[in-house]
N, C-alpha and C. Protein backbone atom coordinates (compact mmCIF):
# COMPACT_ATOMS: atom_id res chain seq x y z
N UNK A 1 -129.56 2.13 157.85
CA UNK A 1 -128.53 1.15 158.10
C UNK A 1 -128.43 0.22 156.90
N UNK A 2 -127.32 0.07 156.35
CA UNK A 2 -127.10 -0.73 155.08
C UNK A 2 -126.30 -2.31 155.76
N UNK A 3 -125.84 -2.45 156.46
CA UNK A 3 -125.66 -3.93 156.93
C UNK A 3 -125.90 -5.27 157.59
N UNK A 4 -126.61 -6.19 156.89
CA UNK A 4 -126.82 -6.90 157.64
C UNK A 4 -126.69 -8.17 157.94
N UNK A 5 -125.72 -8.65 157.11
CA UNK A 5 -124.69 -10.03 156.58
C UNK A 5 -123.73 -9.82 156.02
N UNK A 6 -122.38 -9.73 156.41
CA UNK A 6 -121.29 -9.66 155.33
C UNK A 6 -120.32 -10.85 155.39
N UNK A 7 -119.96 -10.87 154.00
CA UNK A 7 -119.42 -12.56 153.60
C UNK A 7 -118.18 -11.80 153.00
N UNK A 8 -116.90 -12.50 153.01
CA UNK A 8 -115.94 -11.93 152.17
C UNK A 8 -115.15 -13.46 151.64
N UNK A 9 -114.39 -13.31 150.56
CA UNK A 9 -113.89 -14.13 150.22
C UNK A 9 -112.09 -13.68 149.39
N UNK A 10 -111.13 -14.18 150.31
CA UNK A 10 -109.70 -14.15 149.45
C UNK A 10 -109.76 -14.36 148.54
N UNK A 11 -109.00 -13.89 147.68
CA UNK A 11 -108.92 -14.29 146.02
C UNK A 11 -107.58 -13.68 145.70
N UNK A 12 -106.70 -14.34 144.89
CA UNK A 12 -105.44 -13.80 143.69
C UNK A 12 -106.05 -12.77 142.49
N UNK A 13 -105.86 -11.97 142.68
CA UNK A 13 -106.31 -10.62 142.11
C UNK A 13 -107.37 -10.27 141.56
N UNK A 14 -107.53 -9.29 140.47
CA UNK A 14 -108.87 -8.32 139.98
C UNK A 14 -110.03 -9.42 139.33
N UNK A 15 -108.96 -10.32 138.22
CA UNK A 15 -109.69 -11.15 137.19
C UNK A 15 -110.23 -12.14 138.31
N UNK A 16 -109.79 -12.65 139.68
CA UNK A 16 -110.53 -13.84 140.03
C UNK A 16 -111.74 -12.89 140.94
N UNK A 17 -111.77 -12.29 141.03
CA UNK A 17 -112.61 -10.97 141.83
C UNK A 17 -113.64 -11.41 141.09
N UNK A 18 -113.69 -10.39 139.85
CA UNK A 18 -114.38 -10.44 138.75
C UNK A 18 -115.13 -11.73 138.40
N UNK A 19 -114.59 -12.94 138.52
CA UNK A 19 -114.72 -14.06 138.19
C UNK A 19 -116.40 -14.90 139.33
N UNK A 20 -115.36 -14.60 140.74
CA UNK A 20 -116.44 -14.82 142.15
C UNK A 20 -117.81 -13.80 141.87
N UNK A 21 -117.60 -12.88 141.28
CA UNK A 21 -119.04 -11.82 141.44
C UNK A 21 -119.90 -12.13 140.01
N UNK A 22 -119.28 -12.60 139.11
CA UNK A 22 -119.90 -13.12 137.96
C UNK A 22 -120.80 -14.42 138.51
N UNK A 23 -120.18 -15.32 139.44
CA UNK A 23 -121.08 -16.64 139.53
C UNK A 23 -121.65 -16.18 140.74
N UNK A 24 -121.92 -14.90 141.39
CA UNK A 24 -123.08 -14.45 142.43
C UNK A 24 -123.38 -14.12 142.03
N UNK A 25 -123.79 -13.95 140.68
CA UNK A 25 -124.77 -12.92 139.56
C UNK A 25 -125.99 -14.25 139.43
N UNK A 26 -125.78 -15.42 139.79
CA UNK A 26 -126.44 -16.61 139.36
C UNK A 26 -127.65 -16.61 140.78
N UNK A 27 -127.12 -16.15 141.90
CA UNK A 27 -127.87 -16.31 143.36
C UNK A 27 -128.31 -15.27 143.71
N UNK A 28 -128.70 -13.66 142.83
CA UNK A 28 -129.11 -13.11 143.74
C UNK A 28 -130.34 -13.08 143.96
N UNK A 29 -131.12 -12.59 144.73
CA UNK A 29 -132.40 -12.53 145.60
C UNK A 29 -133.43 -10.69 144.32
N UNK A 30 -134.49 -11.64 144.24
CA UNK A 30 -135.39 -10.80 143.06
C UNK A 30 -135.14 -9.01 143.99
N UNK A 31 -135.35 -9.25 145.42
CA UNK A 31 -135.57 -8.28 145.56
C UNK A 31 -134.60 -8.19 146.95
N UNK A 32 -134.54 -6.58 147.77
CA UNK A 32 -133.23 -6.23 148.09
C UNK A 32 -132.20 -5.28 147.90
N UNK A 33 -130.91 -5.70 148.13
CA UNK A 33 -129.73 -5.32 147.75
C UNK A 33 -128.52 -6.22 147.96
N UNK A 34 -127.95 -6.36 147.67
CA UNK A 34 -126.16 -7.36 147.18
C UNK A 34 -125.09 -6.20 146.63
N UNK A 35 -124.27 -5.63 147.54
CA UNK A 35 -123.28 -5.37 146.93
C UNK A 35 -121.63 -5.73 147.15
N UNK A 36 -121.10 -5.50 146.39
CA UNK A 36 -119.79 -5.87 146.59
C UNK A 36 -118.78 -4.99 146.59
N UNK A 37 -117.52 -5.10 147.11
CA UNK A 37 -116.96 -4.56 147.28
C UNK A 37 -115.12 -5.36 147.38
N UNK A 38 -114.34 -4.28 146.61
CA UNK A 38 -112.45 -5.41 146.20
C UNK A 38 -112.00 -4.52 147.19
N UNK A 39 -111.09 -5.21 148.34
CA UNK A 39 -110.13 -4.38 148.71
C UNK A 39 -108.84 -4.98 148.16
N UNK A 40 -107.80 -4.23 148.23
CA UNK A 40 -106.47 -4.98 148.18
C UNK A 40 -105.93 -5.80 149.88
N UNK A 41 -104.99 -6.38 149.38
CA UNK A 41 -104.63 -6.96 151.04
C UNK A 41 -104.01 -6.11 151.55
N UNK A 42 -103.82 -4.88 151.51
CA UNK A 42 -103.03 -4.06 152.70
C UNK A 42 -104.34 -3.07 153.18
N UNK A 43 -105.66 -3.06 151.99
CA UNK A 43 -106.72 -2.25 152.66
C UNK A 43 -106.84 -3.06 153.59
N UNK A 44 -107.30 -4.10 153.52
CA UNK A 44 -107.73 -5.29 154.31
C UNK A 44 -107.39 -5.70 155.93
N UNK A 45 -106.28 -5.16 155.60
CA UNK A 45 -105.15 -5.87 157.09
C UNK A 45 -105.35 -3.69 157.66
N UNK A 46 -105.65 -3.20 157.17
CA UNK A 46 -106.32 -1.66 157.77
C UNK A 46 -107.59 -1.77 158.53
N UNK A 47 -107.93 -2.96 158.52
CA UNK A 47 -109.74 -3.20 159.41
C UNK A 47 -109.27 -2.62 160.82
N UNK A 48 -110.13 -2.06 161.38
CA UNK A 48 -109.75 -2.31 162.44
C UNK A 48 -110.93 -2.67 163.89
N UNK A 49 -111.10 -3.56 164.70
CA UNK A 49 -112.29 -4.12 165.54
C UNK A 49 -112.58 -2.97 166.02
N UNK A 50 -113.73 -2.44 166.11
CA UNK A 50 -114.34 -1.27 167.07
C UNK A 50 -115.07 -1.86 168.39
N UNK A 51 -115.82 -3.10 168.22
CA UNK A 51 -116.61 -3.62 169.41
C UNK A 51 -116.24 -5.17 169.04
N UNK A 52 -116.03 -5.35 170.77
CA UNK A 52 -115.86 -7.15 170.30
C UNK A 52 -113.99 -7.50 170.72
N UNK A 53 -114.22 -8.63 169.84
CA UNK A 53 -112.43 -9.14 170.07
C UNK A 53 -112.05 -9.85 168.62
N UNK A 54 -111.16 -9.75 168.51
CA UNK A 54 -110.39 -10.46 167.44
C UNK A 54 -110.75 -12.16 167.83
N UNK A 55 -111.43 -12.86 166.78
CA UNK A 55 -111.69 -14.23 166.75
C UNK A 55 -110.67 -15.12 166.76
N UNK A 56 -110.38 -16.39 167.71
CA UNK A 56 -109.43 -17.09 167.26
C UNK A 56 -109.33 -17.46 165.77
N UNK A 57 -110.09 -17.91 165.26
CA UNK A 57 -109.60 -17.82 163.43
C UNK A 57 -109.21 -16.53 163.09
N UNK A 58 -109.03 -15.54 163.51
CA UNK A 58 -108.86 -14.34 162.87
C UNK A 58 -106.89 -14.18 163.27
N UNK A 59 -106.86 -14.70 164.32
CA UNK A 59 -105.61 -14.89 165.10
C UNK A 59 -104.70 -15.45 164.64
N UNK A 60 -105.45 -16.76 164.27
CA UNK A 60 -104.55 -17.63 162.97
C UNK A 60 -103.69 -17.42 161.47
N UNK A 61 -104.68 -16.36 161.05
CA UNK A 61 -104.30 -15.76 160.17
C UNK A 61 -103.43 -15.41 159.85
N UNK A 62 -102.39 -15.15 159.16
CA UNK A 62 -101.14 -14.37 159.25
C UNK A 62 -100.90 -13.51 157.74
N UNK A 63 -100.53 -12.88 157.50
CA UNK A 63 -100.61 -11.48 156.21
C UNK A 63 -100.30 -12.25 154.61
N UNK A 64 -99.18 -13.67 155.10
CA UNK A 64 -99.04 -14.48 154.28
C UNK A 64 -99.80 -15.33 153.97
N UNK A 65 -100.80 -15.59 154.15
CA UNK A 65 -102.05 -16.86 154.25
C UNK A 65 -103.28 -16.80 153.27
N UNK A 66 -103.55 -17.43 152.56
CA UNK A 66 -104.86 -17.22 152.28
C UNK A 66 -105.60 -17.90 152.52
N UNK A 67 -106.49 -17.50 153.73
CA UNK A 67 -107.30 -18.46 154.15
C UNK A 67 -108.91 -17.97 154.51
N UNK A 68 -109.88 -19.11 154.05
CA UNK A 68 -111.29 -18.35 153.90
C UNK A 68 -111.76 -18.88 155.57
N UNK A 69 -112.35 -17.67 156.02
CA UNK A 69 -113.20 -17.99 157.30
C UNK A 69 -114.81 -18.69 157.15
């Protein structure tokens, strides 16, 4: 099993991507694993809940928004 915290963060394209994973290059942990991963926003809005419910912050959301949970 490879998951066991996942954090995501919106961003305006590749270079600010690039930018967020450069200053987590400053926090990672000696030992482990950290990886990352870019979707675009239409991979993104492809999630789909398998167990559980859609969160009211998740509800809020709308395709136009950028907003961090």
């Amino acid at each position: 099993m490879m998951q066991c915290s996942v954090y995501y963060r919106i961003v305006n394209g590749l270079d600010m991507a690039a930018k967020y994973e450069k200053r987590l290059e400053g926090y990672l942990p000696e030992k482990g694993q950290v990886r990352s991963l870019v979707l675009t926003e239409k991979q993104f809005a492809h999630m789909k809940v398998l167990v559980g419910d859609v969160s009211p912050q998740e509800s809020d959301v709308t395709g136009n928004s950028l907003t961090s949970l």
